[in-house]
Protein backbone atom coordinates (compact mmCIF):
# COMPACT_ATOMS: atom_id res chain seq x y z
CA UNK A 1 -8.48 73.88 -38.81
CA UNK A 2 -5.07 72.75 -37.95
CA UNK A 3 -3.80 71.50 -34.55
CA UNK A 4 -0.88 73.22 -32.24
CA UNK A 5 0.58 70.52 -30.08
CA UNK A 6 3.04 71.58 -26.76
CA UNK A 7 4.56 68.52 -25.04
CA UNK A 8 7.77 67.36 -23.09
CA UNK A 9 8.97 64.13 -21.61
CA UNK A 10 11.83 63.64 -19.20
CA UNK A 11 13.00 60.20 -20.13
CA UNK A 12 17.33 59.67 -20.29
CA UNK A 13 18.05 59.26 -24.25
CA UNK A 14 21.53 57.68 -24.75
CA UNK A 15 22.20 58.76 -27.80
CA UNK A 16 20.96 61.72 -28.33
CA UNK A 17 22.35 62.59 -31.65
CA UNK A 18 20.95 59.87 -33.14
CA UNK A 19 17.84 59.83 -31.96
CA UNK A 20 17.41 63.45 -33.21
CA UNK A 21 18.44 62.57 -36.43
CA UNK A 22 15.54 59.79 -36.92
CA UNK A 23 12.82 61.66 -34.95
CA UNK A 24 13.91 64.44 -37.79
CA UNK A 25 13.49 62.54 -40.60
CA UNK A 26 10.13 61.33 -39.75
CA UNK A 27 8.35 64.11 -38.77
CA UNK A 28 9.89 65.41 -42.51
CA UNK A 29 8.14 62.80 -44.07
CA UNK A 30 5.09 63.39 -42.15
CA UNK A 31 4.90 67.16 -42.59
CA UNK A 32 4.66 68.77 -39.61
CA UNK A 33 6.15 71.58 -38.61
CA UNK A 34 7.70 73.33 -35.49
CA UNK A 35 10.73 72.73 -33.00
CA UNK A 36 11.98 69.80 -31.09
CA UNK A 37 14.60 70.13 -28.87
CA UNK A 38 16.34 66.58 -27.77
CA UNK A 39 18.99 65.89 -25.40
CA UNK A 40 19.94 63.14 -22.73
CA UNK A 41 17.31 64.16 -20.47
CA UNK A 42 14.75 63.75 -23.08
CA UNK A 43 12.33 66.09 -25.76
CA UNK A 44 10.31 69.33 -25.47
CA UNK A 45 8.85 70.48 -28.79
CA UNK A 46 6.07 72.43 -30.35
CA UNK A 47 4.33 71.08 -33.24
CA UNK A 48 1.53 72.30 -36.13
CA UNK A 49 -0.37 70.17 -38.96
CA UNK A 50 -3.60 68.21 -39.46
CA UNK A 51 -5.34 66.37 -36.89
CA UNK A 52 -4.38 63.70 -39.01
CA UNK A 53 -0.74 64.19 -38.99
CA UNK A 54 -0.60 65.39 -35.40
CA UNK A 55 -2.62 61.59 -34.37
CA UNK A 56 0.51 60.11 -36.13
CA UNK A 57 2.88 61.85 -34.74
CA UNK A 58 1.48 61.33 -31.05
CA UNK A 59 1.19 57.59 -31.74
CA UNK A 60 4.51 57.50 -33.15
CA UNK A 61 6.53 59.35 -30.40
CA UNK A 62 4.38 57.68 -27.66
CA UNK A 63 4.92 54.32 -29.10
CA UNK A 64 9.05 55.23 -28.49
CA UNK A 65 9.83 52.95 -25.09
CA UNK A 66 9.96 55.47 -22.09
CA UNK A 67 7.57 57.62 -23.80
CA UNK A 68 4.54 56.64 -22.99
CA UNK A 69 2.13 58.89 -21.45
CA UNK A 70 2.88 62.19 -23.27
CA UNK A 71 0.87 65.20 -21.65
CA UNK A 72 0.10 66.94 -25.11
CA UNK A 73 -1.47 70.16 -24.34
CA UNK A 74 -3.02 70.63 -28.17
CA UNK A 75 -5.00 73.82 -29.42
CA UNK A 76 -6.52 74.65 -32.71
CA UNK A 77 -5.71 77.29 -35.02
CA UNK A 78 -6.42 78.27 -38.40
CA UNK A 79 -3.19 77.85 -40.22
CA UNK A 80 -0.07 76.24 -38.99
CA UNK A 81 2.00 78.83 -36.96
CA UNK A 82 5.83 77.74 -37.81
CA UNK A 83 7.37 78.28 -40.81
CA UNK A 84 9.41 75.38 -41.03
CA UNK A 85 10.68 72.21 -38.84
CA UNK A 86 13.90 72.86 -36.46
CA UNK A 87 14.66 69.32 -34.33
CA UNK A 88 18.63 69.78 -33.19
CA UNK A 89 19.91 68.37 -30.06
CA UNK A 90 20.11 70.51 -26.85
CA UNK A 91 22.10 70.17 -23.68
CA UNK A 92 19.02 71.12 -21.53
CA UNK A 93 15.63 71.08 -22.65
CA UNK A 94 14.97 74.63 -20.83
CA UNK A 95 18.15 76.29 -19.76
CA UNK A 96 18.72 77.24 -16.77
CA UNK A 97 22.70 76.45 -16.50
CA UNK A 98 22.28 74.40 -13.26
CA UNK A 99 23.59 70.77 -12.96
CA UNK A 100 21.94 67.82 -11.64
CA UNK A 101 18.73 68.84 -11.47
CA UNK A 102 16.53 66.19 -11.49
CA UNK A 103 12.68 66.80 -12.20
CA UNK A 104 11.71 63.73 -9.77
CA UNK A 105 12.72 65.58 -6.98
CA UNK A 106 10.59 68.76 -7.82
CA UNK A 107 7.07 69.81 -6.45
CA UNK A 108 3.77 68.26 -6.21
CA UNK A 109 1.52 68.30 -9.20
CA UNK A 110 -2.01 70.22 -8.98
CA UNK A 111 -4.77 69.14 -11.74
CA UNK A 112 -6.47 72.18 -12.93
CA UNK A 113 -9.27 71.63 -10.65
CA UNK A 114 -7.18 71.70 -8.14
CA UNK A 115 -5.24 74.70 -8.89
CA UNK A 116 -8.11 76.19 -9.16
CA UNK A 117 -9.75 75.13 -5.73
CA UNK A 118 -6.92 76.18 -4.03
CA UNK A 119 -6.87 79.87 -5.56
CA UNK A 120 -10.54 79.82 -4.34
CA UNK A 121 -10.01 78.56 -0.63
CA UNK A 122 -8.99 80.90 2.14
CA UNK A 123 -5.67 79.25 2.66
CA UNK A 124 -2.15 81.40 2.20
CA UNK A 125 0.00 80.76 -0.24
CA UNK A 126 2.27 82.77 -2.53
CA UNK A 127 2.18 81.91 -6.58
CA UNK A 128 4.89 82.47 -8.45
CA UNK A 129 4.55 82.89 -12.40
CA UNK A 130 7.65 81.00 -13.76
CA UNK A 131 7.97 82.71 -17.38
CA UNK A 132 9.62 85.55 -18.53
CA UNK A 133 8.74 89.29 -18.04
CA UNK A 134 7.44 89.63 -21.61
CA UNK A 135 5.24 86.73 -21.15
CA UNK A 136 3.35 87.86 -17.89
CA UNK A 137 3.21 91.30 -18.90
CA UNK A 138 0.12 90.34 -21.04
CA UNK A 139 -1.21 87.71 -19.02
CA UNK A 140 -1.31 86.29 -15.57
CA UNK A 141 -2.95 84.45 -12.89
CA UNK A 142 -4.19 87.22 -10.07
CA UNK A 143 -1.94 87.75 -7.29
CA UNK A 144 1.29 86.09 -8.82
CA UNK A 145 4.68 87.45 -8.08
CA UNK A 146 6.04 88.21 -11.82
CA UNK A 147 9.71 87.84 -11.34
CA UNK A 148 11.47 90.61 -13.58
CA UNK A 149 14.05 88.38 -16.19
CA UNK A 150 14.20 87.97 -19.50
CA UNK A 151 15.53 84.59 -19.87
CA UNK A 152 14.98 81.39 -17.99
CA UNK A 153 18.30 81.29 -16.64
CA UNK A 154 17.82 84.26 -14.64
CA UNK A 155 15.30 82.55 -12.55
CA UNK A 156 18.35 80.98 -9.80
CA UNK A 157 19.61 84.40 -9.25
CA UNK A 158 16.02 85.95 -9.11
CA UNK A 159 15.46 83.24 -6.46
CA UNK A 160 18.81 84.25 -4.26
CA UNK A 161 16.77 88.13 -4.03
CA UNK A 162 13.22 86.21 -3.17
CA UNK A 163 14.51 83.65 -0.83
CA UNK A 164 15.16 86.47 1.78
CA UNK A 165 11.30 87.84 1.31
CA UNK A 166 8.91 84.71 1.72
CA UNK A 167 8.90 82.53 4.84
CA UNK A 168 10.18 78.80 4.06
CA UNK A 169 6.78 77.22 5.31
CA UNK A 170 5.13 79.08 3.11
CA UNK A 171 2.67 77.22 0.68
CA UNK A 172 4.14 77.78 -2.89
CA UNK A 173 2.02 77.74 -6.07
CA UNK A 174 3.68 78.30 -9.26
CA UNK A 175 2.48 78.05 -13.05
CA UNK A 176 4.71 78.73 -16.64
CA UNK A 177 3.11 77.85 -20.12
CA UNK A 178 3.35 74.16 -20.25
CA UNK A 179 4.80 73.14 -17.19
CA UNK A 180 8.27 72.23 -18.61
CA UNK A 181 9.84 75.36 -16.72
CA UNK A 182 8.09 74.50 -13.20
CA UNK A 183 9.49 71.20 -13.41
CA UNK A 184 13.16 72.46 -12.70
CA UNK A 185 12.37 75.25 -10.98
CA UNK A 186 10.57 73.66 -8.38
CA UNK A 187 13.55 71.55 -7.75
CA UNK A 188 15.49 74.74 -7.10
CA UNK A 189 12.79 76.39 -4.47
CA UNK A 190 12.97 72.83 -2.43
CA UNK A 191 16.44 72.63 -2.10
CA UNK A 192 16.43 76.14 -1.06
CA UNK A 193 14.15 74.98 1.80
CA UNK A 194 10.54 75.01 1.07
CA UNK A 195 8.65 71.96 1.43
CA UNK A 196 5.30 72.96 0.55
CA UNK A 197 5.94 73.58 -3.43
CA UNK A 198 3.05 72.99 -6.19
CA UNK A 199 3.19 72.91 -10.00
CA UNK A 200 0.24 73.52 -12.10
CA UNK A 201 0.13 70.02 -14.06
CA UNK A 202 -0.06 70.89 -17.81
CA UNK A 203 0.51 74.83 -17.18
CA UNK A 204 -2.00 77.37 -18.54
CA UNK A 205 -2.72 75.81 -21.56
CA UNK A 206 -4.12 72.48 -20.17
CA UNK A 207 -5.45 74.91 -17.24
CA UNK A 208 -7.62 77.40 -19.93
CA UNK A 209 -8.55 73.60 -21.70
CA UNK A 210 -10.22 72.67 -18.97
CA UNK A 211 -11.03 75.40 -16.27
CA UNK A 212 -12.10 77.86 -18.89
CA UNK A 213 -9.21 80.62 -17.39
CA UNK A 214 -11.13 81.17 -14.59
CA UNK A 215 -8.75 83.70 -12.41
CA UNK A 216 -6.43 84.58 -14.96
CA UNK A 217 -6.02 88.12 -16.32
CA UNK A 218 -4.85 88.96 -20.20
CA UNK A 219 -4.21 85.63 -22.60
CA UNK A 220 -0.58 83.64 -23.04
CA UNK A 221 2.34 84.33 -24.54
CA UNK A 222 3.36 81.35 -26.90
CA UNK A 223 6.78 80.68 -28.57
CA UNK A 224 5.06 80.41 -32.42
CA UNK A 225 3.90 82.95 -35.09
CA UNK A 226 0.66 83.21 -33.14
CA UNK A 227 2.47 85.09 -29.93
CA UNK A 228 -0.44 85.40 -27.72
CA UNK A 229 -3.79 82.79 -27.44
CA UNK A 230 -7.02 82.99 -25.72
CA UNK A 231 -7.05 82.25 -22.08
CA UNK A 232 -10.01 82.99 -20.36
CA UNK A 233 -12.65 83.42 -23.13
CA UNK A 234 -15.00 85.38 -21.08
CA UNK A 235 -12.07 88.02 -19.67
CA UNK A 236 -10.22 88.81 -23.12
CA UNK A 237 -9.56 92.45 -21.92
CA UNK A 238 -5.84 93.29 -22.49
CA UNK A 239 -3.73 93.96 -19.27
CA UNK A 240 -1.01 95.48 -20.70
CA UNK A 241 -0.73 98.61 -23.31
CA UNK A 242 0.93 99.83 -26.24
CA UNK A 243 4.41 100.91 -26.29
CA UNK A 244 3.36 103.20 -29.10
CA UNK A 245 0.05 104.85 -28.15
CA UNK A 246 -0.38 103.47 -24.34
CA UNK A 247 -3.93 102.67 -24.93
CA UNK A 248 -4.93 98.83 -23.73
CA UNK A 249 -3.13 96.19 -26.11
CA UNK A 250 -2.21 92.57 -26.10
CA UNK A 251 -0.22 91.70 -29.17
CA UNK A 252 3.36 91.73 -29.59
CA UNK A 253 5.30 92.48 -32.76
CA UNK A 254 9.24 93.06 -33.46
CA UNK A 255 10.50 96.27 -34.56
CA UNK A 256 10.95 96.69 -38.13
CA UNK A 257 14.27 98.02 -37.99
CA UNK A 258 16.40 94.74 -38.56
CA UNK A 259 19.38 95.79 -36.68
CA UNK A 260 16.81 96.83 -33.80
CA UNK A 261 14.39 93.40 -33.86
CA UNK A 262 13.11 94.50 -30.64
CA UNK A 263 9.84 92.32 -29.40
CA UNK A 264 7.50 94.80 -27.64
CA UNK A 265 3.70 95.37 -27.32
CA UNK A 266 2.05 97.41 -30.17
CA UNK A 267 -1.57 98.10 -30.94
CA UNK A 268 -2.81 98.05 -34.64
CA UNK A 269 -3.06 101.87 -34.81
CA UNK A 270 0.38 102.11 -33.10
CA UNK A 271 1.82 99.85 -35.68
CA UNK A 272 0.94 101.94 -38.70
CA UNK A 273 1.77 104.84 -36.66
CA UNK A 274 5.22 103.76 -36.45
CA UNK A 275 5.36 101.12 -39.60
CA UNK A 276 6.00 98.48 -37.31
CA UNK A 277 9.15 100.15 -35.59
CA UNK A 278 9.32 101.10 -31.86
CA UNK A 279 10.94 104.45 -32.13
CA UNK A 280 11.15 107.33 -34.85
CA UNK A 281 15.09 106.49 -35.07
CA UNK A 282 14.34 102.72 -35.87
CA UNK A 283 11.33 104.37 -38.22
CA UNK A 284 14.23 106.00 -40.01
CA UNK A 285 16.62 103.27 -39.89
CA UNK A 286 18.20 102.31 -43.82
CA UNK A 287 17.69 99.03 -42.15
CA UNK A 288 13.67 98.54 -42.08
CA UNK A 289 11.72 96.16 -43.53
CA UNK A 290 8.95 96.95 -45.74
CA UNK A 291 6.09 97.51 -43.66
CA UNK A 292 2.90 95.84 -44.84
CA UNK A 293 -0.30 97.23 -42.67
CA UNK A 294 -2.37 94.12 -43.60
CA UNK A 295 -0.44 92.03 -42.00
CA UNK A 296 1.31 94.40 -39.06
CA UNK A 297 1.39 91.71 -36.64
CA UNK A 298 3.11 88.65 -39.40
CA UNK A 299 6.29 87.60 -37.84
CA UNK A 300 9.59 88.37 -40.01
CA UNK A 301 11.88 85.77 -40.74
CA UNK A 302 15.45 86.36 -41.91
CA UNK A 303 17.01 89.48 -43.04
CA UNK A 304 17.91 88.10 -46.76
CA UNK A 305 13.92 88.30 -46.97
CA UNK A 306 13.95 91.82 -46.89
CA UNK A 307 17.13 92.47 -48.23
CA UNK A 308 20.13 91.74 -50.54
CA UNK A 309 23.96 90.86 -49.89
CA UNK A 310 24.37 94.62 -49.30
CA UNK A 311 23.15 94.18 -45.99
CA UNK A 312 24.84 91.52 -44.58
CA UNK A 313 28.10 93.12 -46.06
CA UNK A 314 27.52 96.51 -44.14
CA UNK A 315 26.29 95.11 -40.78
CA UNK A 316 29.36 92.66 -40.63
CA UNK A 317 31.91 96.03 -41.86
CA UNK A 318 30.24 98.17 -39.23
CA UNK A 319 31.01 95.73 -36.45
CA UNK A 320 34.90 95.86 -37.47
């Protein structure tokens, strides 16, 4: 078994450049494999290798002054989900095109235990899922607002609509993957006025690690060639349904039409239906991959794997 490690930091880097380009070349020489993003205000990445590899790199990266104290939020799996390592430099760790925001000003942390004492007690509160649509749409905690965007970044204008629906002294609950996203967003609810805002500490991966998923529906979207994991081991019926046959279904897959690539929820028997495409005119698209029923639900990567020079040529002469 191999480990899957999520993990952030907020911690000013001066240089980020060169940081990046050290923190690269190590984890190269170690042989892991994932994405890091670093900028000024610090790293968020995603990692996959042996437990022996993924104890060096947490001792290595934590051993960094002003990194200390890492919440790693690490799962198993049974082959490392990333193809290859990407660590660039970022201007924000999570977009959401806002200045100044400073995670030290944002909400109160909740422990899992607490979350989930909360969700249990009689007292009012409104929880807020802070992921995108796609994420939520196969899993969620029960009762949480799923705000309708597709990016991040969509989240301060989503909040300009909500702001006008939910009293200020309101008690606010709100949960994304790993907690990264809450940690901004919160900012952005408490300047808007509310005073009473909670983060899940670790989002709903530390939260399934050590709460067992208790009041969550469906399992989690994550960003790696798994797509969706486990949440609440003894609830693993799918909330959502496929695209292609409507009957219950949890896993996502892209459209095998290249020039379509769109990410959408597809059961196995949909996917063969189809060959991995979302509509009978991507089905008949010159531009789809090989479709390989063994392995429906193996992420693509590039184009040129599927394809020669021809189609690059065409795609950039058709956009002429």
């Amino acid at each position: 078994m191999y480990e899957v490690i999520l993990y952030y930091k907020f911690n000013e880097i001066e240089d980020p450049e060169a940081f990046c380009e050290e923190h690269k070349a190590f984890c190269k020489e170690l042989g892991v494999k994932g994405r890091i993003y670093i900028g000024e205000e610090g790293i968020n990445g995603t990692l996959g290798g042996t437990p022996e590899q993924i104890k060096t790199y947490k001792e290595h990266l934590t051993g960094i002054p002003g990194f200390d104290g890492i919440d790693f939020k690490t799962d198993t799996s049974e082959y490392v989900p990333f193809a290859k390592l990407k660590c660039k430099t970022r201007d924000e760790l999570v977009a959401i095109h806002k200045e100044d925001i400073d995670p030290e000003d944002g909400g109160a942390y909740l422990e899992p235990e607490e979350w989930k004492q909360v969700m249990e007690s009689e007292e009012e509160y409104v929880l807020i899922d802070v992921r995108n649509d796609y994420e939520s749409k196969i899993g969620h905690f029960e009762g949480a607002v799923t705000p309708e965007v597709e990016n991040f970044y969509e989240f301060p204008d989503w909040l300009e609509e909500f702001e006008n629906k939910v009293d200020k002294d309101k008690k606010v609950l709100m949960y994304c993957t790993g907690g990264i996203r809450c940690e901004k967003f919160s900012v952005l609810m408490k300047e808007k006025g509310w005073d009473d805002v909670n983060q899940l500490h670790g989002g709903i991966l530390r939260y399934a690690h050590e709460e067992g998923g208790d009041h969550y529906k469906g399992k989690c979207f994550v960003f790696d060639d798994r797509l969706v994991v486990p949440v609440n081991e003894d609830d693993m019926e799918p909330i959502a349904e496929c695209e292609i046959t409507g009957k219950p279904a949890d896993t996502y897959i892209n459209c095998a039409n290249m020039q379509c690539n769109k990410l959408f929820v597809c059961s196995e028997e949909g996917a063969k239906k189809m060959e991995g495409c979302c509509s009978e005119e991507c089905r008949q698209s010159e531009y789809k991959r090989p479709f390989d029923p063994e392995n429906a639900f193996r992420p693509f990567r590039k184009w040129y794997n599927y394809f020669d020079e021809d189609f690059k040529e065409r795609e950039v002469e058709e956009k002429k």
